[in-house]
N, C-alpha and C. Protein backbone atom coordinates (compact mmCIF):
# COMPACT_ATOMS: atom_id res chain seq x y z
N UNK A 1 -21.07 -60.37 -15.30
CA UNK A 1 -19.93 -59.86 -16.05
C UNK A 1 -20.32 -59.81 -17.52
N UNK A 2 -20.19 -58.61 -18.58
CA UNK A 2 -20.17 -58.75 -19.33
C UNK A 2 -19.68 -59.43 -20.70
N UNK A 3 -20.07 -60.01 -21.69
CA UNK A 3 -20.04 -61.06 -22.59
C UNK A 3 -19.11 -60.10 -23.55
N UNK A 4 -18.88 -58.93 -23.42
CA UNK A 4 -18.78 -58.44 -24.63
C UNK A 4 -19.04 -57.01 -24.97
N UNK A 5 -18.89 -56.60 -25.99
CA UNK A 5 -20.08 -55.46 -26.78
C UNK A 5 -20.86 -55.55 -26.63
N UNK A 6 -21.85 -56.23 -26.42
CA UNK A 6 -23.16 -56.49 -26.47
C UNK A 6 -23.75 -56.15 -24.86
N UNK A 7 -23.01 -56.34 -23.94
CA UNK A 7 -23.41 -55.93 -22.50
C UNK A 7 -24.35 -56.98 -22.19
N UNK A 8 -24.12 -58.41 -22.69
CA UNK A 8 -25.05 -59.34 -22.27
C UNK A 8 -24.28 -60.25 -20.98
N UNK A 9 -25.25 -60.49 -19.93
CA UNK A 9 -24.93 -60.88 -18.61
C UNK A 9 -24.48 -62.39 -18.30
N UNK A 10 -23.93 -62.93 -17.27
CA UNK A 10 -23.94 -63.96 -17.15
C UNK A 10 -24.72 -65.09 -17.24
N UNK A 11 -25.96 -64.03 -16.69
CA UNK A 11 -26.82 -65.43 -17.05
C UNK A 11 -27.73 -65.58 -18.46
N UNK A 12 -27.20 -64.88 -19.47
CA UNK A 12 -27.25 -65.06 -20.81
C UNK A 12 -26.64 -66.12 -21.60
N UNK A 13 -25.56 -66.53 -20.58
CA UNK A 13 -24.46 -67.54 -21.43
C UNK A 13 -24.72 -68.62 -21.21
N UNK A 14 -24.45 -69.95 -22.07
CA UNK A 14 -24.62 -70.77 -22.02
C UNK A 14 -24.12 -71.97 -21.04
N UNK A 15 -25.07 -73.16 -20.58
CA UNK A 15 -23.76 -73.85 -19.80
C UNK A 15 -22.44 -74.75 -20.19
N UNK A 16 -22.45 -74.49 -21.74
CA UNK A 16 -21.24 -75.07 -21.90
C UNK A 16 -20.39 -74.11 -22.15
N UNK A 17 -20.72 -72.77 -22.64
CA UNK A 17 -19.77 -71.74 -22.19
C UNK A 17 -19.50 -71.35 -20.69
N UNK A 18 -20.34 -71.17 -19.74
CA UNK A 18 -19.94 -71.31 -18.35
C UNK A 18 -18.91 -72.17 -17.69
N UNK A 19 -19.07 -73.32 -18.54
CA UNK A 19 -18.04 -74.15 -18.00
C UNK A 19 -16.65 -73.99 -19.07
N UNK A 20 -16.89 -73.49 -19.83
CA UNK A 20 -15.72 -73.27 -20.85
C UNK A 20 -14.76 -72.09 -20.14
N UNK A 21 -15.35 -71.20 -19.40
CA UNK A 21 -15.07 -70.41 -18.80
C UNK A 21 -14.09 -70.91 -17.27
N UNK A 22 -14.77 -71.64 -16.54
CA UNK A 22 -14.06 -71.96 -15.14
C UNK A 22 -12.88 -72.66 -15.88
N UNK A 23 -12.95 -73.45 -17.08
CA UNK A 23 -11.48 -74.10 -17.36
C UNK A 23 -10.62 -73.55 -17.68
N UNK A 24 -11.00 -72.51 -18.32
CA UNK A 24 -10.31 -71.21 -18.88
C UNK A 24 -9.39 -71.11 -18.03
N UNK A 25 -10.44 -70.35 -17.25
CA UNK A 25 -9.57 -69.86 -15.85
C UNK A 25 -8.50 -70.65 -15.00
N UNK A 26 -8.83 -72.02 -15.04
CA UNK A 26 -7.80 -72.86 -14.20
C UNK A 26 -6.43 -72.90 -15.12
N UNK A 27 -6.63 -72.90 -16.17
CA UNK A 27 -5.84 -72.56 -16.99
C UNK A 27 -4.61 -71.69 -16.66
N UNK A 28 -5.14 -70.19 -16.61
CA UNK A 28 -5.12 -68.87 -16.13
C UNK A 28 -3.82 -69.51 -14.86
N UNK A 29 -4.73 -69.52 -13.88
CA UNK A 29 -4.16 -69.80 -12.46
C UNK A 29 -3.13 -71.18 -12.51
N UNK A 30 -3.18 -71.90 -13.38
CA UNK A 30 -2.75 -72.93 -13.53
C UNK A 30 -1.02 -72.14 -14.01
N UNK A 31 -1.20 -71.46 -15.36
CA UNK A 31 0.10 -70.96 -15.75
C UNK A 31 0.85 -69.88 -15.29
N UNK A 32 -0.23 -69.39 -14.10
CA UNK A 32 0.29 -68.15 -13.31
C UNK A 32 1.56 -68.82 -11.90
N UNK A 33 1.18 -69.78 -11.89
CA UNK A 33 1.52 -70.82 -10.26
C UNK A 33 2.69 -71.78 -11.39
N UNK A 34 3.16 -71.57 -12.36
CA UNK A 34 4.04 -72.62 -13.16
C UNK A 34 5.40 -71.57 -13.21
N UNK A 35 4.76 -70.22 -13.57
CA UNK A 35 5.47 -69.10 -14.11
C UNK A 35 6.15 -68.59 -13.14
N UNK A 36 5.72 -68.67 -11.29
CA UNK A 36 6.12 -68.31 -10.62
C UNK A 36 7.20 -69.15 -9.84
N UNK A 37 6.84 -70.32 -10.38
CA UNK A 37 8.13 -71.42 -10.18
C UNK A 37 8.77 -71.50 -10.95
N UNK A 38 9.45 -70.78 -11.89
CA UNK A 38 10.25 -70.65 -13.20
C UNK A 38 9.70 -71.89 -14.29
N UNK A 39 8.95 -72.01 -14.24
CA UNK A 39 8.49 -72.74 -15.65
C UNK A 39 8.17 -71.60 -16.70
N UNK A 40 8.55 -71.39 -17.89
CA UNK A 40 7.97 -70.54 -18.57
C UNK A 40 7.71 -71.14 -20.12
N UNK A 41 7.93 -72.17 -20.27
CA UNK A 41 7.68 -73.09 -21.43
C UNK A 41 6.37 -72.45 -21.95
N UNK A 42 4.85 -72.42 -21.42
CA UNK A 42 4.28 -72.39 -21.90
C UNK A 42 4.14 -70.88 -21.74
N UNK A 43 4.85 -69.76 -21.41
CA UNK A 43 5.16 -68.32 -22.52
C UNK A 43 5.62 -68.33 -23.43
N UNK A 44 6.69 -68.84 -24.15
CA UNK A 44 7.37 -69.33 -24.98
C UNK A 44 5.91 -69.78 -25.59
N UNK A 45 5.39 -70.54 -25.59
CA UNK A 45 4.81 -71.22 -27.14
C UNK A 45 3.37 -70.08 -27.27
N UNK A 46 3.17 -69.34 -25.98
CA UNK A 46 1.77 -68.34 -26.09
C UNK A 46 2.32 -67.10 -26.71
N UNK A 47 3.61 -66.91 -27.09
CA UNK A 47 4.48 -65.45 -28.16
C UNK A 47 4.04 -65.92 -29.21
N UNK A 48 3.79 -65.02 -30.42
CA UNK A 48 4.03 -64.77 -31.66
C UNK A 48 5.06 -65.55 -32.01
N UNK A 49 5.19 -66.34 -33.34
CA UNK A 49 6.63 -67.26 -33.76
C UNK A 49 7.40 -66.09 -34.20
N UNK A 50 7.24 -64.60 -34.35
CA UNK A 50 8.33 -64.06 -34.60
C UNK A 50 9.24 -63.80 -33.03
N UNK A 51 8.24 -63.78 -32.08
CA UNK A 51 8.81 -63.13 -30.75
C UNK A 51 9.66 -64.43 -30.49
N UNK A 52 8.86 -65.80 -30.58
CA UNK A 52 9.66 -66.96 -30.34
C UNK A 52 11.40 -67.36 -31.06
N UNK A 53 11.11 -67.05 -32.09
CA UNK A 53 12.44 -67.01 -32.50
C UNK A 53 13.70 -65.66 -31.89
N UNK A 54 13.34 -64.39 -31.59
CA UNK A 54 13.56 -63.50 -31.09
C UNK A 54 14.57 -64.21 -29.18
N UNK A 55 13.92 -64.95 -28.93
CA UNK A 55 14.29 -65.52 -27.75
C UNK A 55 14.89 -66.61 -27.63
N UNK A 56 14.95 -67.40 -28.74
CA UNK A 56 15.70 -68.57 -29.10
C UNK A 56 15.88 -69.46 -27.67
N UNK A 57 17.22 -69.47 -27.15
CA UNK A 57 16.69 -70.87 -26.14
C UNK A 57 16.98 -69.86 -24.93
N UNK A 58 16.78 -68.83 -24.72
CA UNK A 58 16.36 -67.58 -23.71
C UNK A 58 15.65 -68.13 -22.90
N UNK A 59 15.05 -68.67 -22.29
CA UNK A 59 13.43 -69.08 -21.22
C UNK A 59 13.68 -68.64 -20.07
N UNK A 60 14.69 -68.23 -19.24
CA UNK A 60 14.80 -67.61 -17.80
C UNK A 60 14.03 -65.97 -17.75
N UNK A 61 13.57 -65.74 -17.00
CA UNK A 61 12.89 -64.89 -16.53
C UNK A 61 13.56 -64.05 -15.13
N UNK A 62 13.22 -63.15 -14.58
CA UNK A 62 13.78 -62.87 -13.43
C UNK A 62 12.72 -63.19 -12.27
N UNK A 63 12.37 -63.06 -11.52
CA UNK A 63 11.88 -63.41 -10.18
C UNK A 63 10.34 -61.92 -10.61
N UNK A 64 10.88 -60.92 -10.51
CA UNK A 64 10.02 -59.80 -10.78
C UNK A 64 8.90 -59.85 -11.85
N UNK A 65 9.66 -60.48 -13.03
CA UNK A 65 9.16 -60.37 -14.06
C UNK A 65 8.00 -61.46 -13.92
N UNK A 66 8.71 -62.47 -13.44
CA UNK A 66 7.56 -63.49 -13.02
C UNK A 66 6.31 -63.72 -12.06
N UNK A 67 6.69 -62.43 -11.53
CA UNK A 67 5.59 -62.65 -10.21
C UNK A 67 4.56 -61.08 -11.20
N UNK A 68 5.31 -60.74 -11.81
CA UNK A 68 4.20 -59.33 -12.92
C UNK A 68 3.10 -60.25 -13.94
N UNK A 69 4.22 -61.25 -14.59
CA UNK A 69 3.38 -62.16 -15.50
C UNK A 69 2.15 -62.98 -14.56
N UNK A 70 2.13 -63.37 -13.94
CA UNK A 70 1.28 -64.27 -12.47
C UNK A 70 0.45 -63.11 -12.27
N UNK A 71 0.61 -62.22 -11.94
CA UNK A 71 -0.22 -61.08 -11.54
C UNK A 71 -1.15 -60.81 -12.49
N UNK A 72 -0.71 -60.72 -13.48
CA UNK A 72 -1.70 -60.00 -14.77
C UNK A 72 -2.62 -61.30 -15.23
N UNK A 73 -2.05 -62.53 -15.45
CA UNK A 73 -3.29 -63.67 -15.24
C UNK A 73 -4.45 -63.98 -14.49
N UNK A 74 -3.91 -63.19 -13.27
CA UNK A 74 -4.86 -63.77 -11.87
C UNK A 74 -5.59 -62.64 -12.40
N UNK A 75 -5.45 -61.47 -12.62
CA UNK A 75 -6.35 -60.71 -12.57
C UNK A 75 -6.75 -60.07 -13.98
N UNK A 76 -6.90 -60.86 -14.96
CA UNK A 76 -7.34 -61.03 -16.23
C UNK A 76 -8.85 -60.91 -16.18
N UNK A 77 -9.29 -60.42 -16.91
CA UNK A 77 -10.91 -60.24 -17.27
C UNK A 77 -11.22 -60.69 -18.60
N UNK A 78 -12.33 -61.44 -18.49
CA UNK A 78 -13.11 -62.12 -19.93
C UNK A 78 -13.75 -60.85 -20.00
N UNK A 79 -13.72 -60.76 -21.31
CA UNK A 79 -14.49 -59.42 -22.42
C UNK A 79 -15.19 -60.12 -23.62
N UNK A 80 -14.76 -61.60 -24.04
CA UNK A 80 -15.91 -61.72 -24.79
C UNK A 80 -15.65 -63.68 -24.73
N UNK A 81 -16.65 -64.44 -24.69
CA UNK A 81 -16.60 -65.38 -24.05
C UNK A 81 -17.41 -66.61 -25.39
N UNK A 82 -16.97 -67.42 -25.90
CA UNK A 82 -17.65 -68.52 -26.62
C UNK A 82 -17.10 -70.03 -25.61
N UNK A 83 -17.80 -71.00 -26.44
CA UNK A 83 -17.29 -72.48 -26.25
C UNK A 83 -15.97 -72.77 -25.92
N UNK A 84 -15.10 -72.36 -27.40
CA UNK A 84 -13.90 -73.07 -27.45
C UNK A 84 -12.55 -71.52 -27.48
N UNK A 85 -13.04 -70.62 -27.42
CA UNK A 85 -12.06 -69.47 -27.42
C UNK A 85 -12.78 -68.18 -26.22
N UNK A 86 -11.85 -67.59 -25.68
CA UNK A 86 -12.41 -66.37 -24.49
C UNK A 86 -11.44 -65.70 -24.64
N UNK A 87 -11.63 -64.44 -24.48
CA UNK A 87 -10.57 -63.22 -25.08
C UNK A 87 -10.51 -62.55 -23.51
N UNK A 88 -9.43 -62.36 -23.27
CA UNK A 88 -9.59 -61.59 -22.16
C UNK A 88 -8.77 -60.05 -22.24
N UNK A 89 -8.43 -59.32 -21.15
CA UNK A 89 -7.88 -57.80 -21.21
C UNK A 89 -7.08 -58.08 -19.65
N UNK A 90 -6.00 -57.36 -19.69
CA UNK A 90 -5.41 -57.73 -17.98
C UNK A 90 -4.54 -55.93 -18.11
N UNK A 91 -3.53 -55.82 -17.26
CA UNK A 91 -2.53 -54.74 -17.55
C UNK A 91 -1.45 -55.66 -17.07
N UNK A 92 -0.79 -55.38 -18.21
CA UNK A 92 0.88 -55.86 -17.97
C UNK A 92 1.91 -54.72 -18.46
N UNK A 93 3.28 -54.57 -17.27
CA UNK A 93 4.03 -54.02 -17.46
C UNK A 93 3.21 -52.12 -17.56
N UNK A 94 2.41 -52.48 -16.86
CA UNK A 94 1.62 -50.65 -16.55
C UNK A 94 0.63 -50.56 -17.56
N UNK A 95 0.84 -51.58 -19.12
CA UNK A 95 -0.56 -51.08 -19.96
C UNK A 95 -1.56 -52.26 -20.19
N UNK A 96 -2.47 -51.91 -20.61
CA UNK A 96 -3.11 -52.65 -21.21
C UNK A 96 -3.12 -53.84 -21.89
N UNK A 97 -3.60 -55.34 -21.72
CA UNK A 97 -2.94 -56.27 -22.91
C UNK A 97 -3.77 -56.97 -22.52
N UNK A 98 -4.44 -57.53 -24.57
CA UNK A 98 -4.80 -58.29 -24.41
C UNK A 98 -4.62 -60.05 -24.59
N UNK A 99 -5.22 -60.96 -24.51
CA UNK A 99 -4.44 -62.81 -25.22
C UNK A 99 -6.04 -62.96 -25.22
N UNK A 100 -5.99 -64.45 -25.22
CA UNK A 100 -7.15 -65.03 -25.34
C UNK A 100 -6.50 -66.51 -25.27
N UNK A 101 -7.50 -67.54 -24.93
CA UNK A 101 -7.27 -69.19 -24.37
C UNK A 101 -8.24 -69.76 -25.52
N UNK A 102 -7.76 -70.61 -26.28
CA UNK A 102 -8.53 -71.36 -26.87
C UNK A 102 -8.48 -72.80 -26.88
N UNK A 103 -9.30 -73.43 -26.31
CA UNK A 103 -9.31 -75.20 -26.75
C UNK A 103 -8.92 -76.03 -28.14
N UNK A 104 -7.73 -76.71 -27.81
CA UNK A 104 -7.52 -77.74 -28.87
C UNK A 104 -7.35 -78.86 -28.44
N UNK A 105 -8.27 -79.39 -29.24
CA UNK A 105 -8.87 -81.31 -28.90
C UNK A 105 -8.39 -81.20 -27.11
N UNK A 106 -9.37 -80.49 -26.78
CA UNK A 106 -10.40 -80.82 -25.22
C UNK A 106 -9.09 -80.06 -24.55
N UNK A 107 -7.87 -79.29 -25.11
CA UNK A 107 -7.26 -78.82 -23.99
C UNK A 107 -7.03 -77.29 -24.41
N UNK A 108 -7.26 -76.73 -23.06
CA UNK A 108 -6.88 -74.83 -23.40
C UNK A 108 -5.53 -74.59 -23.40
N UNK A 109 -5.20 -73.99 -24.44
CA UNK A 109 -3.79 -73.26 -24.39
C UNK A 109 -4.26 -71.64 -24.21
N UNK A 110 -2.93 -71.00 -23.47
CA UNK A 110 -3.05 -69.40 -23.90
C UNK A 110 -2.49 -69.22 -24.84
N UNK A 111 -2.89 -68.13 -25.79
CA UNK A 111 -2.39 -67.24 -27.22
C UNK A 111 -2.12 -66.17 -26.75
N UNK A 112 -0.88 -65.41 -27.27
CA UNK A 112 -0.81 -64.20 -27.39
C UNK A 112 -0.59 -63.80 -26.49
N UNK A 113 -0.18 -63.62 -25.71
CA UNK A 113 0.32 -63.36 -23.71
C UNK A 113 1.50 -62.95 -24.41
């Protein structure tokens, strides 16, 4: 899979990015399987603080919406991959979108979802 722009391969990357990567991902699958049980806390804190305020104490979701959000995680693609941040690309809601997961003190959050 590609790293990037650069079109550099998997086995170009490092093993602490490799493994930065599978956590990533549990991550991923982790908030896809939360979202589909109506947890959505951690969408709420992966919005923009303007979108967050926009929603105020809003957090319900519909059933649809939640199984679209789950969908577009599971099938998220890394496009450019370091240590402590991985950017990925998915389609949500029919277009294009991208977030990215970054580690703080040893734990991944998603951004920007």
């Amino acid at each position: 899979m590609p790293t990037g722009a650069s079109g550099d391969s998997w086995a170009t990357l490092s093993p602490v990015t490799l493994l930065a990567i599978e956590e990533s991902r549990d991550v991923l699958n982790e908030a896809a399987d939360t979202v589909e049980q109506g947890d959505t806390g951690w969408l709420v804190d992966a919005m923009p603080p303007e979108v967050q305020e926009q929603l105020g104490e809003q957090s319900a979701i519909s059933e649809a919406d939640a199984a679209e959000i789950a969908q577009a995680l599971r099938d998220a693609k890394e496009v450019e991959m370091h240590e402590n941040i991985i950017f990925y690309e998915t389609i949500y809601r029919g277009k294009p979108h991208s977030f990215y997961t970054i580690r703080e003190w040893m734990e991944w959050k998603i951004v920007g979802f």
